[in-house]
Every structure is written in C-alpha cells, then in structure tokens.
Protein backbone atom coordinates (compact mmCIF):
# COMPACT_ATOMS: atom_id res chain seq x y z
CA UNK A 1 -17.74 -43.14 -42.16
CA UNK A 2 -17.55 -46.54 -43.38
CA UNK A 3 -19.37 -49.87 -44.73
CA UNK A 4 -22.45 -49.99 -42.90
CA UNK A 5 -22.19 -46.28 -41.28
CA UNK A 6 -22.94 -44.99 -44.79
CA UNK A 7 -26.84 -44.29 -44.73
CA UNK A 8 -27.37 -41.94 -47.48
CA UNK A 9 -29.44 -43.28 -50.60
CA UNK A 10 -27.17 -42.75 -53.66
CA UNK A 11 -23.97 -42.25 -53.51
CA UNK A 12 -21.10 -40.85 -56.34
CA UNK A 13 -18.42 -44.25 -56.39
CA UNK A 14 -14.74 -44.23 -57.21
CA UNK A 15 -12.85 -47.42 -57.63
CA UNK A 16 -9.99 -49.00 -56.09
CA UNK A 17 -8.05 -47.17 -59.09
CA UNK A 18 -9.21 -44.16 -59.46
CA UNK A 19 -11.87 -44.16 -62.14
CA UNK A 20 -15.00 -42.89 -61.33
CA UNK A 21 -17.93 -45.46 -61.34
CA UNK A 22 -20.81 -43.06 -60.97
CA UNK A 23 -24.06 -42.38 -59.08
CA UNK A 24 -25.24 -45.81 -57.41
CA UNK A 25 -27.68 -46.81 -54.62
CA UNK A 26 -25.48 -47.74 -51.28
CA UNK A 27 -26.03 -50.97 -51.48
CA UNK A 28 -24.61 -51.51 -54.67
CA UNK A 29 -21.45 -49.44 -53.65
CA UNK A 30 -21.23 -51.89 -50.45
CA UNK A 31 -21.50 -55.00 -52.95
CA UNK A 32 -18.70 -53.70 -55.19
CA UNK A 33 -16.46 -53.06 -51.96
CA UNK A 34 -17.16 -56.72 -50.45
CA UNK A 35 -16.40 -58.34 -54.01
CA UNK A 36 -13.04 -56.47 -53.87
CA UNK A 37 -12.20 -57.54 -50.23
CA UNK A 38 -11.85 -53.49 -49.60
CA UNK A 39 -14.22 -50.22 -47.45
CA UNK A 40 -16.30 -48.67 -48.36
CA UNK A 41 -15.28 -44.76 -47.40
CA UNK A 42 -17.33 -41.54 -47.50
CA UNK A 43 -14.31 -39.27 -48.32
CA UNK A 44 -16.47 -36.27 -49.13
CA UNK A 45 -19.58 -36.51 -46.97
CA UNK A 46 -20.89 -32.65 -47.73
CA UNK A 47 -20.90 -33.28 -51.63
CA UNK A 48 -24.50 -33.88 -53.17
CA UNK A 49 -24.24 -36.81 -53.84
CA UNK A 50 -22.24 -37.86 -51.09
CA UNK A 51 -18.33 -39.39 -52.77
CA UNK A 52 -17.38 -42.82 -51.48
CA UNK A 53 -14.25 -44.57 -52.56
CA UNK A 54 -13.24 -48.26 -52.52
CA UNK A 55 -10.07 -48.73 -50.46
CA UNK A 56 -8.59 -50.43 -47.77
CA UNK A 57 -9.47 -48.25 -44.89
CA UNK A 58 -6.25 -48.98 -42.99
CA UNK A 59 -4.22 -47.98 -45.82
CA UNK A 60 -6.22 -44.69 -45.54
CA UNK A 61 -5.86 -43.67 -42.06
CA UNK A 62 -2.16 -44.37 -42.03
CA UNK A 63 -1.73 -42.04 -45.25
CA UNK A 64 -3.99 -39.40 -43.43
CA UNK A 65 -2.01 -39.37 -40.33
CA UNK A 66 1.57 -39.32 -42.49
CA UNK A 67 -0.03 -36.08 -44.25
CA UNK A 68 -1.04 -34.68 -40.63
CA UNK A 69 2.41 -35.26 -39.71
CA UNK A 70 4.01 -33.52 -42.44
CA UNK A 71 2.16 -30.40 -42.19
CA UNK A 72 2.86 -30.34 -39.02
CA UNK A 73 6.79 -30.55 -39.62
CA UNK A 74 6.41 -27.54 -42.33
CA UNK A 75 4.56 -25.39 -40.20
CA UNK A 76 6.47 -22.22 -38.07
CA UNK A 77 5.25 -21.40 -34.69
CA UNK A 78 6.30 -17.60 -34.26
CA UNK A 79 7.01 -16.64 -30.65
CA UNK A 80 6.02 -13.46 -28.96
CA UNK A 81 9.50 -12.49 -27.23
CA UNK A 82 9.21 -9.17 -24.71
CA UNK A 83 11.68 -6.78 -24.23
CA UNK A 84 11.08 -4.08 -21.08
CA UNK A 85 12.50 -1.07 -20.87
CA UNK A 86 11.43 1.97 -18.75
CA UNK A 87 10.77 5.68 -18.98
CA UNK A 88 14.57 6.74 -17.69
CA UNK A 89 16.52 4.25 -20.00
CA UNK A 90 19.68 5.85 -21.45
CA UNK A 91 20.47 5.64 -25.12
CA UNK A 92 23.01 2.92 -24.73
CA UNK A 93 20.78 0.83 -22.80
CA UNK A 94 18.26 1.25 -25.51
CA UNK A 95 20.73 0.28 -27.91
CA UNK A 96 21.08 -3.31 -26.37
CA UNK A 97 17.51 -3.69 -26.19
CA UNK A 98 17.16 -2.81 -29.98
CA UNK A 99 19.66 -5.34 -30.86
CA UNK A 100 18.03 -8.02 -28.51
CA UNK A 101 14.82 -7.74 -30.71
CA UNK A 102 16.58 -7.13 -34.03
CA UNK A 103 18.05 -10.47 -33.60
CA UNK A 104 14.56 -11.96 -32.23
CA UNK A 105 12.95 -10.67 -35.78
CA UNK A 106 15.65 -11.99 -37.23
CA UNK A 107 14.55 -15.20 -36.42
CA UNK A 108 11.05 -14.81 -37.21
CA UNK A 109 9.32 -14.12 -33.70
CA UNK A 110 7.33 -11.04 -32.84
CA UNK A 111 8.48 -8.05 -30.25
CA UNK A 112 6.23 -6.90 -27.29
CA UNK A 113 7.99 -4.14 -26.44
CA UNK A 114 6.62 -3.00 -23.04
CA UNK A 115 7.10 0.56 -21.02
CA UNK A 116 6.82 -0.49 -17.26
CA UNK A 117 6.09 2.14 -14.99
CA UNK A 118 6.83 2.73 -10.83
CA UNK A 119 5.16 4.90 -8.36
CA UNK A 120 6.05 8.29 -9.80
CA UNK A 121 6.61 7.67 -12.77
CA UNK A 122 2.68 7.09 -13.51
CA UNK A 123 2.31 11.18 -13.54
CA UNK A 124 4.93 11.67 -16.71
CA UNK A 125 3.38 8.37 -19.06
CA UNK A 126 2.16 11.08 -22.03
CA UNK A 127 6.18 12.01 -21.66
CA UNK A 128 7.22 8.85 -22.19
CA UNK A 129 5.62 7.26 -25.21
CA UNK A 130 8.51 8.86 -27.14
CA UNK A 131 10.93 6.00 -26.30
CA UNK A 132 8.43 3.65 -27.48
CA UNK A 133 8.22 5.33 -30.96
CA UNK A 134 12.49 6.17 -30.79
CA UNK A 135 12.01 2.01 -30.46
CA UNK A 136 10.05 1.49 -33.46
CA UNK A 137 11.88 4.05 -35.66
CA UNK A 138 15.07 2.43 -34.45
CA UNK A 139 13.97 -1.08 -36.01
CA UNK A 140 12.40 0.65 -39.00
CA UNK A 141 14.73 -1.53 -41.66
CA UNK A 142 13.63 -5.06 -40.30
CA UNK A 143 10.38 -4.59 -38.29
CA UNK A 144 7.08 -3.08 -38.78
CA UNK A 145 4.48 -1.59 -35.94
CA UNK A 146 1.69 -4.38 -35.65
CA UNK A 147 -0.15 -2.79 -32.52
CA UNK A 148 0.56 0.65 -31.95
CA UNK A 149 1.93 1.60 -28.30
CA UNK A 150 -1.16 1.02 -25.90
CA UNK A 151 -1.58 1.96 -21.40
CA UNK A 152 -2.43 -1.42 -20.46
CA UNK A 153 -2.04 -1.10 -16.58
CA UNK A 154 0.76 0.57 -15.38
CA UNK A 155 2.61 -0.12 -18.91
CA UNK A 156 2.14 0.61 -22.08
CA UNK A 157 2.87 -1.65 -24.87
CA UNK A 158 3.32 -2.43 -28.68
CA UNK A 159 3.77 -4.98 -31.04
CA UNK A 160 6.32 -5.22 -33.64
CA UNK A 161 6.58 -8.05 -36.20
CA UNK A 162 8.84 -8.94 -39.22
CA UNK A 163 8.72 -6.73 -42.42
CA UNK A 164 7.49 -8.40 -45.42
C-alpha cells in the first residue's frame, strides 16, 4: 500500500534515511512524504502499529523484483529421475541401472526406482521386493531410502535421495 491507500490511524515512520521518526497520525506521515517529493509505503502492514517508510516507491519495486530475481538464481530445483527395472533382471543389468542413478544423485536429483510387473509375474511380487532392497543396499555409500518400496499398481516403487 501506498499514499492515500494507507487507512490505518497511527502509524510507526521511518525516514528517507533510515532513522526512525516514531508513532504519528497518517496524515502527518503523508505530509512528511509530500514535503520530501517521496511515498509513502506500508512495508510492514501486520506490525501494531503498522511501519511506513518514506521512499521513492519506484526505487522500491525495482529493488524488490532484483531480490526476487536473485533468489530465484540461488535456488536448486531437484529432479525426480526413474529408473525401471523388473523382477527377472540379471546382476549385470542391475549394475548399469545402479550406476545410472549413482550418477543422477550425484548430481543432486532424487531416484524413483520402480519394479514393473507383466501378466505372470503379478503372482511372485512378495519374491521380488528383494531386488528393490539389493538396489538400495547397492547405493548405500551415496543414497539414502526416502520412501520405502511400496505396490502401487502393478509396480512397486521407492524413493531414494542424496545422503547428507
């Protein structure tokens, strides 16, 4: 909010600089601001009283949109990458998959690591959850088990993510 869209009573002031000018009716804030050729801007509009500062409001939103920006830059989207194996894999094929997610938790991303069954293979699932946890044993050193194996469907799943 600013200038005129401030309706509360009394509000807390801050200067142009910095200092603080105190408690003051709104009116009185909005006088100050005009004399300085500035806003008047709620920057804290849950405080009791509410805080208003004297500054050029386009000055303002151009530094809030720079500090937007740069948090956005700094911040890491982590992936969910899937690897699929099924319940007659050999150990060399295994292998390759373990690598594959090694060097996707390597980067930073989580594993979905998902057990797909067909037809007959729905009747031996119980047998199978062993490769999931030969998986997570397998990637021990670098990742830890976020969601334990799950039957979602006709697979079964689990989550592994990067070890702190």
């Amino acid at each position: 909010m600013i200038n005129e869209q401030i309706r509360d009573r009394e509000v807390r002031l801050i200067g142009e600089d910095g200092e603080q000018l105190g408690i003051m009716s709104s009116r009185e804030a909005m006088k100050l601001a005009a004399e300085a050729n500035l806003d008047l801007v709620k920057i804290a509009p849950t405080a009791k009283p509410p805080v208003c500062k004297i500054i050029d409001y386009g000055k303002y939103k151009y530094e809030q949109t720079r500090k937007e920006k740069e948090a956005k830059k700094k911040q890491k989207t982590v992936e969910v990458k899937e690897v699929r194996l099924s319940p007659n894999i050999d150990t060399n094929d295994l292998n390759t998959k373990v690598n594959n997610a090694k060097k996707f938790i390597g980067k930073g991303n989580k594993v979905k690591v998902t057990l797909r069954f067909r037809g007959r293979e729905m009747a031996h699932v119980q047998s199978s959850k062993h490769i999931l946890d030969d998986f997570a044993a397998l990637l021990e050193d670098v990742a830890v088990v976020e969601k334990p194996a799950k039957m979602e469907g006709r697979s079964m799943s689990m989550v592994l993510t990067e070890k702190r």
